[in-house]
Protein backbone atom coordinates (compact mmCIF):
# COMPACT_ATOMS: atom_id res chain seq x y z
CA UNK A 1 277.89 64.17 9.89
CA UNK A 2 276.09 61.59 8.03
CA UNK A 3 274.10 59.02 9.92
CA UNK A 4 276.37 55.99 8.86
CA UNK A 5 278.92 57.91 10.77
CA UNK A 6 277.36 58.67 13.58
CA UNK A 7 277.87 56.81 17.11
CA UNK A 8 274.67 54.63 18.31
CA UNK A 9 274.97 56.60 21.66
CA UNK A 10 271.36 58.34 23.38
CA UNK A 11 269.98 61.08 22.52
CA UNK A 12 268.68 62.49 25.99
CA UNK A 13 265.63 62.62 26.95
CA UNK A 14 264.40 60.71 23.83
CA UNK A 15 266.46 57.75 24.73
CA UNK A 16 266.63 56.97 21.02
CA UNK A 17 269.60 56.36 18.89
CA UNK A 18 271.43 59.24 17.37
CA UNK A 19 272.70 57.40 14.26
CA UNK A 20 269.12 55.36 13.39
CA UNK A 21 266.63 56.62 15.70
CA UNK A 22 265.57 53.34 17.21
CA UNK A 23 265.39 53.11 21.46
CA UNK A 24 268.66 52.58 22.48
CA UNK A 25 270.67 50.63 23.22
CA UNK A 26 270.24 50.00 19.56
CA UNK A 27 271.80 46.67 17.97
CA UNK A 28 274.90 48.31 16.79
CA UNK A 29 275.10 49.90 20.29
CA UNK A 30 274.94 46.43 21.85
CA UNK A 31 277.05 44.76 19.53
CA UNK A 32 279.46 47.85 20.82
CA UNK A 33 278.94 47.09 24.47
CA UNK A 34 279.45 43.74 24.17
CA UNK A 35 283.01 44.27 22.70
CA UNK A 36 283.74 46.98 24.91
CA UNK A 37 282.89 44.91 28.36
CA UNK A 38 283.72 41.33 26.94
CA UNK A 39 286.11 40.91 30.28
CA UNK A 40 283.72 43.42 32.15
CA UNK A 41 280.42 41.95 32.29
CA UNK A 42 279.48 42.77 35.78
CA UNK A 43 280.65 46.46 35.16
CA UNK A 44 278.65 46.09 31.55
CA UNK A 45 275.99 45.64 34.10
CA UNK A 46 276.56 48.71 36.89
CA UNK A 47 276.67 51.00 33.55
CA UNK A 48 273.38 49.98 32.20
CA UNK A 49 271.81 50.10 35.30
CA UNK A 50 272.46 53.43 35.89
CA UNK A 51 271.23 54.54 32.68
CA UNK A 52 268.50 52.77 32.83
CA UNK A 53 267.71 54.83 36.41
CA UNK A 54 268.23 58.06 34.21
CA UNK A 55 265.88 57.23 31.41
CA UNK A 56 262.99 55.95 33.56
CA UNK A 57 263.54 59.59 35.07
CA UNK A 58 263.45 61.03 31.45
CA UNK A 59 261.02 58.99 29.75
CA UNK A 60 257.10 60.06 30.04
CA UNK A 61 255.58 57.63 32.98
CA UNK A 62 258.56 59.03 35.43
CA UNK A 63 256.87 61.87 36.60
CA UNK A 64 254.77 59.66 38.62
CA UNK A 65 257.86 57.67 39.64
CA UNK A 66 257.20 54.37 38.02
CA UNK A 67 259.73 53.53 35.44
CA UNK A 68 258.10 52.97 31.77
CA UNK A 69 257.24 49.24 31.40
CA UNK A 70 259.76 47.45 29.52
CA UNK A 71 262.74 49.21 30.92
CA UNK A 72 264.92 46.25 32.23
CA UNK A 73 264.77 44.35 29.76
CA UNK A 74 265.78 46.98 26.96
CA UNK A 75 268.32 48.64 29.34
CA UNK A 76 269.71 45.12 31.46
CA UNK A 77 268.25 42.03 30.48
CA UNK A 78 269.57 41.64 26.86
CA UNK A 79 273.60 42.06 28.79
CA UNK A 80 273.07 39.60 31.24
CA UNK A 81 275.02 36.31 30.96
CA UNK A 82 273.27 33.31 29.22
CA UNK A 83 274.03 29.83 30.68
């Protein structure tokens, strides 16, 4: 599958996009979010959250149980309503 193709999901335990290799949640995997949740925002929320508890146990800095800096605000901050 060609990478114009390919979904802008994780790659575990990178936590990088499949389809451009940036961290995710990539643009075009917020952009996706956004649509997907646009009457959901509090679940949008609950979903991130709890990926955001998996990566900081992927990502290096989690074996000594502080989650990488950073990690809210890629993860949560950016779905959170403005206004």
């Amino acid at each position: 599958m060609n990478r114009a193709r390919m979904a802008h999901i994780p790659s575990r335990p990178t936590w990088r996009c499949r389809a451009c290799g940036i961290a995710w949640p990539c643009s075009p995997a917020k952009l996706r979010l956004l649509t997907e949740y646009r009457d959901a925002r509090p679940g949008l929320l609950i979903y991130l959250a709890t990926l955001a508890a998996e990566a900081a146990e992927q990502l290096p800095g989690a074996d000594d149980g502080v989650a990488p800096a950073g990690l809210y605000d890629r993860f949560i901050g950016w779905a959170r309503s403005r206004g």
